[in-house]
N, C-alpha and C. Protein backbone atom coordinates (compact mmCIF):
# COMPACT_ATOMS: atom_id res chain seq x y z
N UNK A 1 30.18 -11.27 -60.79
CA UNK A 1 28.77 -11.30 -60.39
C UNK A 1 28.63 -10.73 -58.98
N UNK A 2 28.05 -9.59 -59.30
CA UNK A 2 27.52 -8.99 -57.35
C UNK A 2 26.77 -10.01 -56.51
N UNK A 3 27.29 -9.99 -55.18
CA UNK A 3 26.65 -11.02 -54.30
C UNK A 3 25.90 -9.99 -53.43
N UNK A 4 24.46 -11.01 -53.72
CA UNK A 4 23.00 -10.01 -52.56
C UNK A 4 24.05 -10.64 -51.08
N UNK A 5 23.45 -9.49 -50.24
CA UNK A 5 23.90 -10.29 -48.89
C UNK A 5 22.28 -10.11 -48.20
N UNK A 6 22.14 -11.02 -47.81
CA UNK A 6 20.54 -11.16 -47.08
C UNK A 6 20.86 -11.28 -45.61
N UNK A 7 19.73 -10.10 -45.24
CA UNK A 7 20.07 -10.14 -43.64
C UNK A 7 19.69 -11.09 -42.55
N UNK A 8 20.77 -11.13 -42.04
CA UNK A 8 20.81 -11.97 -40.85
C UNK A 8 19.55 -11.95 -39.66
N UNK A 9 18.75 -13.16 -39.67
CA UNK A 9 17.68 -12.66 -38.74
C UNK A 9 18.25 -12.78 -37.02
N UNK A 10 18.11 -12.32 -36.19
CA UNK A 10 18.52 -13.01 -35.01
C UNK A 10 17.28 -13.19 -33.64
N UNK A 11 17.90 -14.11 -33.44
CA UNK A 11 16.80 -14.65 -32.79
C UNK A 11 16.61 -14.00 -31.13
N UNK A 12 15.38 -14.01 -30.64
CA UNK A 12 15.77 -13.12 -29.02
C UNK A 12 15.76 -14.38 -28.38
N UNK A 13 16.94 -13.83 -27.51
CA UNK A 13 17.35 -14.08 -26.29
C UNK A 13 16.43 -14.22 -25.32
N UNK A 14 16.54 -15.54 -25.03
CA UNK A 14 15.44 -16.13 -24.07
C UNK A 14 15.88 -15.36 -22.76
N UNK A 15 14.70 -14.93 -21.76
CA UNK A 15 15.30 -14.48 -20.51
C UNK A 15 15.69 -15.82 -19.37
N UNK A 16 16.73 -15.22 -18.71
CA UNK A 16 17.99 -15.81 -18.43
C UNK A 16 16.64 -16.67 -16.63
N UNK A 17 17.13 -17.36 -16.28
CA UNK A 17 16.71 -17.53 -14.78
C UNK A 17 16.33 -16.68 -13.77
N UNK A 18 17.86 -16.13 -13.69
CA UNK A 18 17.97 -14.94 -12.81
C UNK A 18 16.76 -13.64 -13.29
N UNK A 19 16.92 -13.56 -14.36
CA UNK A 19 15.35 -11.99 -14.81
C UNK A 19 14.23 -12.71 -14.05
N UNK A 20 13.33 -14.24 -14.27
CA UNK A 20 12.32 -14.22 -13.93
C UNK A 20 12.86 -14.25 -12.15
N UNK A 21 13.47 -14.50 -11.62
CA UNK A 21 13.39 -14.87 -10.13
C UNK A 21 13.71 -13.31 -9.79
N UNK A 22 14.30 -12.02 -10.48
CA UNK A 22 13.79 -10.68 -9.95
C UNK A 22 13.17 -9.97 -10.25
N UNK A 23 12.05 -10.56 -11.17
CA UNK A 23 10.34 -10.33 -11.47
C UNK A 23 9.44 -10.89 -10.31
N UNK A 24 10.16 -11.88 -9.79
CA UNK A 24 8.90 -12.67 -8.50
C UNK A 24 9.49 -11.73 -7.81
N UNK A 25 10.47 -11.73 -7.46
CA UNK A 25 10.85 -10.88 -6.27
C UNK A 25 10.31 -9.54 -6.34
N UNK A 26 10.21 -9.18 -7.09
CA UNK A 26 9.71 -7.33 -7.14
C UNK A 26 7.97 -7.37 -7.19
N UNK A 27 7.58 -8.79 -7.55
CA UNK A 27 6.35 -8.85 -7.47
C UNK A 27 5.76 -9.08 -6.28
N UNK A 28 6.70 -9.96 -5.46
CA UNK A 28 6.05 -10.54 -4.05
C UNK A 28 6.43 -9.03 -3.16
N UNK A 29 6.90 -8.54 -3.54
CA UNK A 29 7.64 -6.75 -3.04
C UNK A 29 6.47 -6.28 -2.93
N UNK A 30 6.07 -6.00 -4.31
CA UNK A 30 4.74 -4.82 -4.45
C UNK A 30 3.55 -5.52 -3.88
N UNK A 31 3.07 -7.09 -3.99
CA UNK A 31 2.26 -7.26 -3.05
C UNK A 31 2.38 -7.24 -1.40
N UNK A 32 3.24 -7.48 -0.80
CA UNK A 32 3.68 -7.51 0.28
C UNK A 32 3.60 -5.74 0.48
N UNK A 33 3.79 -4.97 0.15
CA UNK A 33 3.79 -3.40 0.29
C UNK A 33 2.12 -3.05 0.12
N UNK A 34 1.31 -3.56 -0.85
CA UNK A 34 -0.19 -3.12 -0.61
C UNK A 34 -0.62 -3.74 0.22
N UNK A 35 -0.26 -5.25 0.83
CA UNK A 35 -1.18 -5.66 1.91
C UNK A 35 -0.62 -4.80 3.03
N UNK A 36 0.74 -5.02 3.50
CA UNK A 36 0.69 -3.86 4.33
C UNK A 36 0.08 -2.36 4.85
N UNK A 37 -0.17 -1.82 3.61
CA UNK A 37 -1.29 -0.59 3.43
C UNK A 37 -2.75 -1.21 3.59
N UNK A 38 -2.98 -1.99 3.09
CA UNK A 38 -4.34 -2.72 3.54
C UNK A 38 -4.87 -3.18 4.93
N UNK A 39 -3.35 -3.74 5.54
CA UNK A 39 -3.54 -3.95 7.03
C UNK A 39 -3.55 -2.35 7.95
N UNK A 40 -2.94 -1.82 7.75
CA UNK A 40 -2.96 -0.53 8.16
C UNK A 40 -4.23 0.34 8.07
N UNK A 41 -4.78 0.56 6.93
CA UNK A 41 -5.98 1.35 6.87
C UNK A 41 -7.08 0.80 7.13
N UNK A 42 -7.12 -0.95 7.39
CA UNK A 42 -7.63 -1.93 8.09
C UNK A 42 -7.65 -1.74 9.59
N UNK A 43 -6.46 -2.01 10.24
CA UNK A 43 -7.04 -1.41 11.89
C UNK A 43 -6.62 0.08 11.89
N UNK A 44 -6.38 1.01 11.18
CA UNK A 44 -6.81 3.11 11.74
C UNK A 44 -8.20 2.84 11.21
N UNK A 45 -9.19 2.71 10.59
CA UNK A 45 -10.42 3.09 10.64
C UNK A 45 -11.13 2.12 11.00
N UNK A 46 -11.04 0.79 11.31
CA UNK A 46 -11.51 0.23 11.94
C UNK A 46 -11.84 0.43 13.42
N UNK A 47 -10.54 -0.02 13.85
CA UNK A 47 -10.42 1.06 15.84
C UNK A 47 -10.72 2.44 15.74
N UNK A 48 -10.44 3.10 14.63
CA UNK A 48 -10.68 4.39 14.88
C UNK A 48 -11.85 5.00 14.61
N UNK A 49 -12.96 4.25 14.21
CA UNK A 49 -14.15 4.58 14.12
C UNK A 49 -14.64 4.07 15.30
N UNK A 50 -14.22 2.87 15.85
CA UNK A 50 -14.78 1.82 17.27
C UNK A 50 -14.33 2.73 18.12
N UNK A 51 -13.41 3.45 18.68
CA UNK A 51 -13.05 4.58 19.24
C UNK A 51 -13.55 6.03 19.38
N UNK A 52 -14.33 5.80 18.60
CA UNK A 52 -15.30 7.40 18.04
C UNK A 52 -16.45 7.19 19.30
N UNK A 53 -16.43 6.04 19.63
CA UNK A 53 -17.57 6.02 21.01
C UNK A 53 -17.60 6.91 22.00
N UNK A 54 -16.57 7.53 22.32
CA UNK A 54 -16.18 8.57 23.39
C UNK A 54 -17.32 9.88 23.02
N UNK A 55 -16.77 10.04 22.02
CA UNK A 55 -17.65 11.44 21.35
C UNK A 55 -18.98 11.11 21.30
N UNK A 56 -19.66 10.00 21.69
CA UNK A 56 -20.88 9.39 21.99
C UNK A 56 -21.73 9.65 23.07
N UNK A 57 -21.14 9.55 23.91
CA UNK A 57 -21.40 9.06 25.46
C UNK A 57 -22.14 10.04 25.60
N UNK A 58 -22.48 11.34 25.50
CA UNK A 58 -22.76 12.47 26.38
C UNK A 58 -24.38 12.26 26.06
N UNK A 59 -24.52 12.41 24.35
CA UNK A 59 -25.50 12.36 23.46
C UNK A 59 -26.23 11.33 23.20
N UNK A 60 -25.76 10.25 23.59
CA UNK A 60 -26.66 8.90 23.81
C UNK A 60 -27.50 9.21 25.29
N UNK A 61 -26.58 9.59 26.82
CA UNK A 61 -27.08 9.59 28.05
C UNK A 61 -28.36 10.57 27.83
N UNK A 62 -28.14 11.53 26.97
CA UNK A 62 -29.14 12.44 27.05
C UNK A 62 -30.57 11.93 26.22
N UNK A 63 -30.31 11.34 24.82
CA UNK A 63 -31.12 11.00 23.97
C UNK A 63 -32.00 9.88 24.58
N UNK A 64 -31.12 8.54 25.68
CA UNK A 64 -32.03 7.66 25.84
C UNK A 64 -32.33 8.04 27.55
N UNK A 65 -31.74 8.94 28.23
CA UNK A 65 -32.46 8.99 29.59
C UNK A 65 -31.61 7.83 30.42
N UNK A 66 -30.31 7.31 29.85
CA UNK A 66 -29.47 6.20 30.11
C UNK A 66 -28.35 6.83 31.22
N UNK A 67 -28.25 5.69 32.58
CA UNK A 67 -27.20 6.13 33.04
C UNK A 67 -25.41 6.21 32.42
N UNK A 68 -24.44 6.57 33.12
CA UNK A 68 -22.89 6.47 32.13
C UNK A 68 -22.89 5.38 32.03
N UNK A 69 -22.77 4.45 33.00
CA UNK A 69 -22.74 3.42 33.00
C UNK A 69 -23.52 2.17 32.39
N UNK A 70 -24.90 2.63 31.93
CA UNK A 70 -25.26 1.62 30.82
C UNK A 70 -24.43 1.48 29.79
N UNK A 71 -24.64 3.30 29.15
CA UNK A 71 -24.14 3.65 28.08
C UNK A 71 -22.26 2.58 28.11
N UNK A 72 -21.66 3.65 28.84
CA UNK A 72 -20.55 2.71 28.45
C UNK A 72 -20.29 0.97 28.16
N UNK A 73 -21.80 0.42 29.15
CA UNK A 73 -21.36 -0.83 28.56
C UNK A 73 -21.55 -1.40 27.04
N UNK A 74 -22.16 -0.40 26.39
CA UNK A 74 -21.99 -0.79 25.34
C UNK A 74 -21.01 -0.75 24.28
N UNK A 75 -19.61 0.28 24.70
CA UNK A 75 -18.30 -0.05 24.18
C UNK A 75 -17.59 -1.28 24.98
N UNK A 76 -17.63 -1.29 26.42
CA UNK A 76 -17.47 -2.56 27.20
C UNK A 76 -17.75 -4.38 26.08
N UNK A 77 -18.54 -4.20 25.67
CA UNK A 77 -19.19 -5.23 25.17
C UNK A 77 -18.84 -5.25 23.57
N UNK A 78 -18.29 -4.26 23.04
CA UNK A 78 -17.59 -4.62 21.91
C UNK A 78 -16.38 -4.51 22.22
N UNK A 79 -15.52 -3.67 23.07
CA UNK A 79 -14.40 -4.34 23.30
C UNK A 79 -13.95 -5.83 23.47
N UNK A 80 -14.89 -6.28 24.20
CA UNK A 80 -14.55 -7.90 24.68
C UNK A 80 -14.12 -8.90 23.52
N UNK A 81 -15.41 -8.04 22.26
CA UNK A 81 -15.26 -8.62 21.34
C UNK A 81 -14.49 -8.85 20.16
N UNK A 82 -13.78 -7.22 19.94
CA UNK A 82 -12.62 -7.27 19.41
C UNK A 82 -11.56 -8.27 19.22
N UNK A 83 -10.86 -8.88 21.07
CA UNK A 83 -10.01 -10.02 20.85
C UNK A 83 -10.40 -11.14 21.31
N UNK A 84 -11.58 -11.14 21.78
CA UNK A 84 -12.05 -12.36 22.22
C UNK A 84 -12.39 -13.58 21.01
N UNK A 85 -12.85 -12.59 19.83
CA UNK A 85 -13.18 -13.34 18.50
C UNK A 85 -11.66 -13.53 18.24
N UNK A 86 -10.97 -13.09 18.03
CA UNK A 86 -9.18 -13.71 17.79
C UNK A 86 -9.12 -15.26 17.64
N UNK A 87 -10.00 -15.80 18.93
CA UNK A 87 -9.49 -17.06 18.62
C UNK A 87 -10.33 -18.16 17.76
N UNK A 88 -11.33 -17.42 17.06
CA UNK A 88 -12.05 -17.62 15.59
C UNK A 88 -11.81 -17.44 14.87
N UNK A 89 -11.51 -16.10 14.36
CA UNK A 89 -11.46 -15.63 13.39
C UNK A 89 -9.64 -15.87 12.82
N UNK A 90 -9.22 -16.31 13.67
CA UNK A 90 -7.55 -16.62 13.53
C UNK A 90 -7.50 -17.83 12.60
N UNK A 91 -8.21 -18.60 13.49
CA UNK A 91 -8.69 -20.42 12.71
C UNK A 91 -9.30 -20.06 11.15
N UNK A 92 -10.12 -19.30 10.93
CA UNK A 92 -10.91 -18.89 10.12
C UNK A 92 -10.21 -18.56 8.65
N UNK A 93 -9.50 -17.35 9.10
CA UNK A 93 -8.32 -17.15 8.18
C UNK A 93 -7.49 -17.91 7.43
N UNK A 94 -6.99 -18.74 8.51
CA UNK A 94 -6.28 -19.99 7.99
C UNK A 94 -6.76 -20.95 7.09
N UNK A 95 -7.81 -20.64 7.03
CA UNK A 95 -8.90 -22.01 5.98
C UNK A 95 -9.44 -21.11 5.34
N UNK A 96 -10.22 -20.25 5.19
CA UNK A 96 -10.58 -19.27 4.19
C UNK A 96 -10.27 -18.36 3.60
N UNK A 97 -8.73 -18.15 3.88
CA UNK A 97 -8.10 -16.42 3.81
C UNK A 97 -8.49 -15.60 4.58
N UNK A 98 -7.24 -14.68 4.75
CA UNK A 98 -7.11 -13.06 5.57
C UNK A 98 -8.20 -12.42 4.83
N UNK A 99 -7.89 -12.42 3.18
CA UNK A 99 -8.64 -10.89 2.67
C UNK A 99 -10.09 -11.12 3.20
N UNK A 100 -10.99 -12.33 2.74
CA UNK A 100 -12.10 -12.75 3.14
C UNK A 100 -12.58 -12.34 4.63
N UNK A 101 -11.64 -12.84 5.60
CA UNK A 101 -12.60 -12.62 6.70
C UNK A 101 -12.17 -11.04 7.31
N UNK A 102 -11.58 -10.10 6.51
CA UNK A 102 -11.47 -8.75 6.48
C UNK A 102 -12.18 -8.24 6.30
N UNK A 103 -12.66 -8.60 5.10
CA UNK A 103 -13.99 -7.75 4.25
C UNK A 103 -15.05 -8.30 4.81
N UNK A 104 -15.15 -9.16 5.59
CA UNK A 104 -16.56 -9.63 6.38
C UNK A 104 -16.99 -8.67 7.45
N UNK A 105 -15.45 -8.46 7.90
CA UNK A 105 -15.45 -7.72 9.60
C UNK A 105 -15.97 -6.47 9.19
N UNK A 106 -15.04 -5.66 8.07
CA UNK A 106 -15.04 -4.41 7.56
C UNK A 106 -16.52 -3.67 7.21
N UNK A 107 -17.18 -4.78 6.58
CA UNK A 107 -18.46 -5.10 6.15
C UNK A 107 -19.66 -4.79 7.46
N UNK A 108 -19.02 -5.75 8.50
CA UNK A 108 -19.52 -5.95 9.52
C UNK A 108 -19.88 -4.89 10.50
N UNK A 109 -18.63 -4.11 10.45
CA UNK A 109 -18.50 -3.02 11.17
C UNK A 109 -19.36 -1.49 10.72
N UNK A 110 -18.82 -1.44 9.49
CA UNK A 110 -19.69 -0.76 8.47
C UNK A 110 -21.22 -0.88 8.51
N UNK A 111 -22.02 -2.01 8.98
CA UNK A 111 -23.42 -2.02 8.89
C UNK A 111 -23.57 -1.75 10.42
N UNK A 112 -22.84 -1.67 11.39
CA UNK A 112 -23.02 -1.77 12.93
C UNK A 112 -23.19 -0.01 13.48
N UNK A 113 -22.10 0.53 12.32
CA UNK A 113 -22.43 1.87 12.91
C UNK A 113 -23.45 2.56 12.47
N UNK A 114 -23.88 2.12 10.91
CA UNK A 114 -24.83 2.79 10.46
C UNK A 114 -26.26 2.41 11.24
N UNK A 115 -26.44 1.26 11.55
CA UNK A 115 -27.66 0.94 12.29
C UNK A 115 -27.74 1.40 13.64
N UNK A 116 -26.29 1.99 14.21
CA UNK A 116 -26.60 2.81 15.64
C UNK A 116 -26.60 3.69 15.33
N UNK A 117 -26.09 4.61 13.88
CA UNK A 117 -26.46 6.18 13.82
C UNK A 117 -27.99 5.91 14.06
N UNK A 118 -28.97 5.21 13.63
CA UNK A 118 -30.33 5.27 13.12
C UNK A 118 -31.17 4.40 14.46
N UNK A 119 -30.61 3.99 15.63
CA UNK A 119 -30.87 3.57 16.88
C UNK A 119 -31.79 4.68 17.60
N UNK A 120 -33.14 3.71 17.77
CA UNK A 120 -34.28 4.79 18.72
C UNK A 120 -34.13 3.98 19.90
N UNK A 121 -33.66 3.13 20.53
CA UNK A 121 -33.24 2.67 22.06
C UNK A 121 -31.76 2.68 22.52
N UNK A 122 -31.88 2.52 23.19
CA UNK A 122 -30.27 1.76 24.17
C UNK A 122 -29.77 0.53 23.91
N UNK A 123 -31.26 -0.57 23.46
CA UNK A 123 -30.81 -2.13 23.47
C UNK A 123 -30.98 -2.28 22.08
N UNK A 124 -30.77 -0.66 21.34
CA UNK A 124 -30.27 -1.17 20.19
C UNK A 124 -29.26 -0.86 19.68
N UNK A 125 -28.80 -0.05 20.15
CA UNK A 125 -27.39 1.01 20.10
C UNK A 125 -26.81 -0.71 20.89
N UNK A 126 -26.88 -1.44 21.85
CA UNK A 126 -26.14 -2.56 21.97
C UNK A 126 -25.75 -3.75 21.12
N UNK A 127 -27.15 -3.47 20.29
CA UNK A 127 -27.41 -4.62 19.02
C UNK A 127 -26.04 -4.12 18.07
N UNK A 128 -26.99 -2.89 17.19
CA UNK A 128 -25.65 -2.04 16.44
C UNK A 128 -24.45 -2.01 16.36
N UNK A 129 -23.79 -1.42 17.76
CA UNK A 129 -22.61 -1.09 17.88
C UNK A 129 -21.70 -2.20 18.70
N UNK A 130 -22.32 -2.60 19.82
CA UNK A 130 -22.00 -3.58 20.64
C UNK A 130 -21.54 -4.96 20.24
N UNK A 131 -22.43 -5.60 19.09
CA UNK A 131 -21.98 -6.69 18.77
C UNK A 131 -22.33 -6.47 16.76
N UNK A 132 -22.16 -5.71 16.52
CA UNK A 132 -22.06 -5.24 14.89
C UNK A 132 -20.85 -4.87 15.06
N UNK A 133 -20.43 -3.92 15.50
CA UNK A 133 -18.98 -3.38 15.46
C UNK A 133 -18.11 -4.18 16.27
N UNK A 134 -18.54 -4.93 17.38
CA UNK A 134 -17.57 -5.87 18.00
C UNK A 134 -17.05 -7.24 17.30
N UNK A 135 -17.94 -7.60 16.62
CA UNK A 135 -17.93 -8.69 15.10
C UNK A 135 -17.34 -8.12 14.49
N UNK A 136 -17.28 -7.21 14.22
CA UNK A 136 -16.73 -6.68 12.57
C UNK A 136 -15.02 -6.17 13.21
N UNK A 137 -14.79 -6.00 13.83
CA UNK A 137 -13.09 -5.76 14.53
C UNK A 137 -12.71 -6.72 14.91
N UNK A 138 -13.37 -7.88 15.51
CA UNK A 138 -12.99 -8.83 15.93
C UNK A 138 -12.33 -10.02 14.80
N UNK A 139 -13.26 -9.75 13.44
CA UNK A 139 -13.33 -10.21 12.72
C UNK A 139 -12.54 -10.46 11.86
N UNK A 140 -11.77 -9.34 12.00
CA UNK A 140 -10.65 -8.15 11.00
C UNK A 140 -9.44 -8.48 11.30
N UNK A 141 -9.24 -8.07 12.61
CA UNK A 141 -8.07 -7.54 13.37
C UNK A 141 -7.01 -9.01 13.22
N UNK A 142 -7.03 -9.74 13.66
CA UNK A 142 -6.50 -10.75 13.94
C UNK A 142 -5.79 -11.29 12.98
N UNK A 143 -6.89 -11.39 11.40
CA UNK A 143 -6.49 -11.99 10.22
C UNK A 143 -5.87 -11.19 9.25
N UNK A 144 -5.72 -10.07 9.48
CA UNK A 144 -4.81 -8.74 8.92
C UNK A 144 -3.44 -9.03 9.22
N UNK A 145 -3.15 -8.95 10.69
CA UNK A 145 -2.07 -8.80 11.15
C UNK A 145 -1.68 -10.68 10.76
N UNK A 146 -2.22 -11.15 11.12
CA UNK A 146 -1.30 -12.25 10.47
C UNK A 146 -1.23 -12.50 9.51
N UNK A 147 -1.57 -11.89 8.43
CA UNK A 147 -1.58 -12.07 7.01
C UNK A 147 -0.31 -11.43 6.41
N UNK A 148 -0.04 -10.02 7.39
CA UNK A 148 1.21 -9.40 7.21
C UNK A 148 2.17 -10.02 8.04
N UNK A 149 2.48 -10.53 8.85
CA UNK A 149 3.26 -11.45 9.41
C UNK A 149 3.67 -13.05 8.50
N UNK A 150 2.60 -13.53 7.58
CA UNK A 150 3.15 -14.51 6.50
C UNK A 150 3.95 -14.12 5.80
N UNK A 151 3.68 -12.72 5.18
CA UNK A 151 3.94 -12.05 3.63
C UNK A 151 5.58 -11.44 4.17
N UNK A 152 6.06 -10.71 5.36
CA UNK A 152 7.62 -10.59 5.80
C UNK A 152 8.09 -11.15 6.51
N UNK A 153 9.13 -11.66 6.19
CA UNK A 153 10.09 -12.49 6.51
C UNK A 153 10.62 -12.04 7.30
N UNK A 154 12.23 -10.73 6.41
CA UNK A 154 13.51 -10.36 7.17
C UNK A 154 13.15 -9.51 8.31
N UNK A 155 11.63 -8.65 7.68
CA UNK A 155 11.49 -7.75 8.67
C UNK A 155 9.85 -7.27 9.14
N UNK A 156 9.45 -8.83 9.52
CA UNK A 156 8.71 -9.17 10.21
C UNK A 156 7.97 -8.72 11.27
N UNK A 157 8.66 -8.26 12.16
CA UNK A 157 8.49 -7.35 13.04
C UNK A 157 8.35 -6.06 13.11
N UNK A 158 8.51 -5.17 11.98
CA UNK A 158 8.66 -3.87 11.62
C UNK A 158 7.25 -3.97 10.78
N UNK A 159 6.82 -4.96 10.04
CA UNK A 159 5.62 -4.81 9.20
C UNK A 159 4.29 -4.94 10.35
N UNK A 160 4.24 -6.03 11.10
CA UNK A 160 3.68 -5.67 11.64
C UNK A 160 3.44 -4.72 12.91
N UNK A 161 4.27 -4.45 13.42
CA UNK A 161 4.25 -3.13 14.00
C UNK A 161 3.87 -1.97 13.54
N UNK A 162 3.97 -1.96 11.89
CA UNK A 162 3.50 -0.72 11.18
C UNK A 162 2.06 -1.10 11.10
N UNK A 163 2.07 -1.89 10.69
CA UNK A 163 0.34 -2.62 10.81
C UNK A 163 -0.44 -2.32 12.22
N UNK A 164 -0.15 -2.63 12.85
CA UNK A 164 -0.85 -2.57 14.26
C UNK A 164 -0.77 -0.86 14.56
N UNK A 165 0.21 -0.27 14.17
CA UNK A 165 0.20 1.13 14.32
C UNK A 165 -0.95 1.69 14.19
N UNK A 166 -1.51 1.75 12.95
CA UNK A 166 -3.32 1.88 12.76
C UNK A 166 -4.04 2.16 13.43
N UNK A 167 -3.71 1.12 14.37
CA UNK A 167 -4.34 1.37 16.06
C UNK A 167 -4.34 2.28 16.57
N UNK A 168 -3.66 2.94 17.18
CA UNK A 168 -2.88 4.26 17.46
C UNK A 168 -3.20 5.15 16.84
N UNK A 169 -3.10 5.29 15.43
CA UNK A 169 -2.80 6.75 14.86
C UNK A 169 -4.43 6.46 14.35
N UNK A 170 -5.57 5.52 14.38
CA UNK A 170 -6.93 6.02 13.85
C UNK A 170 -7.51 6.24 15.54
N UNK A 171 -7.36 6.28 16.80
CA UNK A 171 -7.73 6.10 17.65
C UNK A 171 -7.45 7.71 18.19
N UNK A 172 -6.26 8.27 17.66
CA UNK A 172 -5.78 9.65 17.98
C UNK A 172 -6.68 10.26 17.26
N UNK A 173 -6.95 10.20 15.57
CA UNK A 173 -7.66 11.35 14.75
C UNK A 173 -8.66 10.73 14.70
N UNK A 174 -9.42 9.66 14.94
CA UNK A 174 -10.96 9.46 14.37
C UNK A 174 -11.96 10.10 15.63
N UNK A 175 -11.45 10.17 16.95
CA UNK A 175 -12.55 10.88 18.17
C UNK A 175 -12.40 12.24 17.80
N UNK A 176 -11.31 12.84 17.83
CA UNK A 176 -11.30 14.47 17.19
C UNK A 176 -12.06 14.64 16.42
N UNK A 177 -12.04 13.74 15.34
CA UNK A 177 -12.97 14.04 13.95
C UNK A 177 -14.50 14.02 13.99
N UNK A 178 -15.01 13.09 15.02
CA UNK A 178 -16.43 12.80 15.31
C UNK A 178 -16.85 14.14 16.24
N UNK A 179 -15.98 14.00 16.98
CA UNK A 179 -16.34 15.63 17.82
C UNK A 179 -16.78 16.96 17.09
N UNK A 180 -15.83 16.61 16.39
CA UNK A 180 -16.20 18.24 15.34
C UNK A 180 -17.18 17.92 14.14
N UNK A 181 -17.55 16.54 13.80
CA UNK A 181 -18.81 16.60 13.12
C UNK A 181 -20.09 16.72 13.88
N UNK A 182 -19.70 16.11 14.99
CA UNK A 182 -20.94 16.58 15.92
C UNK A 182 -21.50 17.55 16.35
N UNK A 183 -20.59 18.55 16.82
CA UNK A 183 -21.08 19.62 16.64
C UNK A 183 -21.49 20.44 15.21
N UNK A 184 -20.80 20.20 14.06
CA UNK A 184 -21.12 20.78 12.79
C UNK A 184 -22.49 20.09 12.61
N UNK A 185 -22.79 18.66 12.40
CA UNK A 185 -23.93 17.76 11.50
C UNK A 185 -25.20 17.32 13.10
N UNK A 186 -24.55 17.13 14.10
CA UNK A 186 -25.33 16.77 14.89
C UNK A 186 -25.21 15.00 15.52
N UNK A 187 -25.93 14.44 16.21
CA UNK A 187 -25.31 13.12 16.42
C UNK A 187 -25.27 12.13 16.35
N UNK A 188 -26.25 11.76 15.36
CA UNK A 188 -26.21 10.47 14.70
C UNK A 188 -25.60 10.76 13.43
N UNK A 189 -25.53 11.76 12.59
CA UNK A 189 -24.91 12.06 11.63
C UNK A 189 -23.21 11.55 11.42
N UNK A 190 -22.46 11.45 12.58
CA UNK A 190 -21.10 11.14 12.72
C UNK A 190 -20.88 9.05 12.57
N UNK A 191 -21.85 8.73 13.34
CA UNK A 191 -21.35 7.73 13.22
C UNK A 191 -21.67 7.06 11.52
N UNK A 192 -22.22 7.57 11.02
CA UNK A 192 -23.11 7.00 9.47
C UNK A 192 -21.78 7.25 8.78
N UNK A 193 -21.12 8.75 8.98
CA UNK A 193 -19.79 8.95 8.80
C UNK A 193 -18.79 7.45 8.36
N UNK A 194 -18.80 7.62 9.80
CA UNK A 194 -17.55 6.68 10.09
C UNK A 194 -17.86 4.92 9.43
N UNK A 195 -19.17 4.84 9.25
CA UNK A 195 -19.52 3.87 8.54
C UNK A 195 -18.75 4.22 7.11
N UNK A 196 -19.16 5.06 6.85
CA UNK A 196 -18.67 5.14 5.00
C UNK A 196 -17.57 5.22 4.99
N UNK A 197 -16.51 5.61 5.88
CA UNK A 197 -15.13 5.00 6.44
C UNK A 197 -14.79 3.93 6.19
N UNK A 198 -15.36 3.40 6.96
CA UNK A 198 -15.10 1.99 7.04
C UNK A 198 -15.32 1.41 5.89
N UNK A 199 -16.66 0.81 4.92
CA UNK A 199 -16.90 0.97 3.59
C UNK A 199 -15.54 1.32 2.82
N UNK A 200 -14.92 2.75 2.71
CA UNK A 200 -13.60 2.59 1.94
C UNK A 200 -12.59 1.67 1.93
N UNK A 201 -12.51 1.70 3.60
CA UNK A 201 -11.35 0.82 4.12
C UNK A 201 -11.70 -0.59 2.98
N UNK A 202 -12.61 -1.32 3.00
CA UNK A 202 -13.01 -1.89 2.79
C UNK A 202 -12.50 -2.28 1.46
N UNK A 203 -13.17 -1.64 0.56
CA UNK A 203 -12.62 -1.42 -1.21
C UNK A 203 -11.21 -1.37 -1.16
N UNK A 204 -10.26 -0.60 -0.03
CA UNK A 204 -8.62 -0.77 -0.40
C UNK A 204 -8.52 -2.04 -0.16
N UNK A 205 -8.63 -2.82 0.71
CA UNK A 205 -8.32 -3.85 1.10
C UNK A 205 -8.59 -4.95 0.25
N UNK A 206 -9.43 -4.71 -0.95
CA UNK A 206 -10.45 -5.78 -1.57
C UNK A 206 -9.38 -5.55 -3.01
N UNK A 207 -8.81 -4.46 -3.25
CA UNK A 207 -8.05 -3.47 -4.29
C UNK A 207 -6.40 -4.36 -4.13
């Protein structure tokens, strides 16, 4: 009598410990690698649109009949604000999340320039830019960088340093860039710009 042979089913192999613990690991990897890019394109167009003030100065003195020295105080006065909010928006973070009070600042900043492209005074170009854009960096800055400072460990110091870099390298190309829209578009046209900048920044960070 021929014997059927019936096939053997086999069963899968459960994954082992070790697979899921270098699935977290490659996962906390790839997040830890986009927030980093998030913190980064977080302060270059952030500062580097807040920096675009330079390419300002000439075209404001002329438009409002303003001495340098008004004018400049109105980057004066968002500078202050940049790190002076630090010691808010630090606390803030900590109880509400980094991404949150990012996209507030980002947000923040984003409505500050567009309302000084569209500024018919001086004491509103202070409103606008002065404390719209000084809120909105202040807002940002602080809870970025420590957000990338939770997320690396071994090399902690290298992330955020790349992070803070931003600084630097949107502060080098974002005044160049306003310069030469200014002369191409004219001068409120640049900062509305740099608003919709900011706006992107915004969506990566939210991404």
């Amino acid at each position: 009598m021929k014997r059927i042979r019936r096939p053997i089913s086999v069963a899968p192999t459960p994954r082992g410990h070790h697979e899921h613990e270098l699935d977290a690991v490659q996962s906390a990897h790839l997040l830890r690698l986009a927030g980093g890019r998030g913190a980064f394109a977080v302060t270059f167009v952030g500062f580097g649109s807040a920096y675009t003030f330079s390419a300002f100065v000439g075209s404001l003195q002329r438009d409002f009949a303003a001495s340098r020295g008004s004018v400049s105080l109105v980057f004066s006065l968002a500078g202050f604000l940049y790190f002076a909010l630090g010691m808010v928006s630090g606390p803030l973070a900590d109880r509400f999340g980094s991404r949150l009070l990012a996209v507030i600042g980002m947000i923040l900043t984003g409505l500050g320039l567009a309302a000084a492209g569209s500024a018919r005074s001086l004491a509103e170009v202070y409103a606008a830019y002065g404390l719209g854009v000084g809120l909105g960096v202040g807002c940002s800055y602080v809870p970025v960088v420590g957000a990338v400072q939770r997320w690396f460990v071994r090399r902690r110091g290298f992330a955020s340093g790349l992070a803070v870099s931003g600084i630097g390298v949107g502060t080098l190309v974002m005044p160049p860039l306003a310069a030469l829209l200014i002369g191409a578009l004219g001068g409120a046209t640049p900062i509305s710009s740099s608003a919709a900048s900011r706006r992107s920044s915004a969506r990566e960070w939210r991404s």
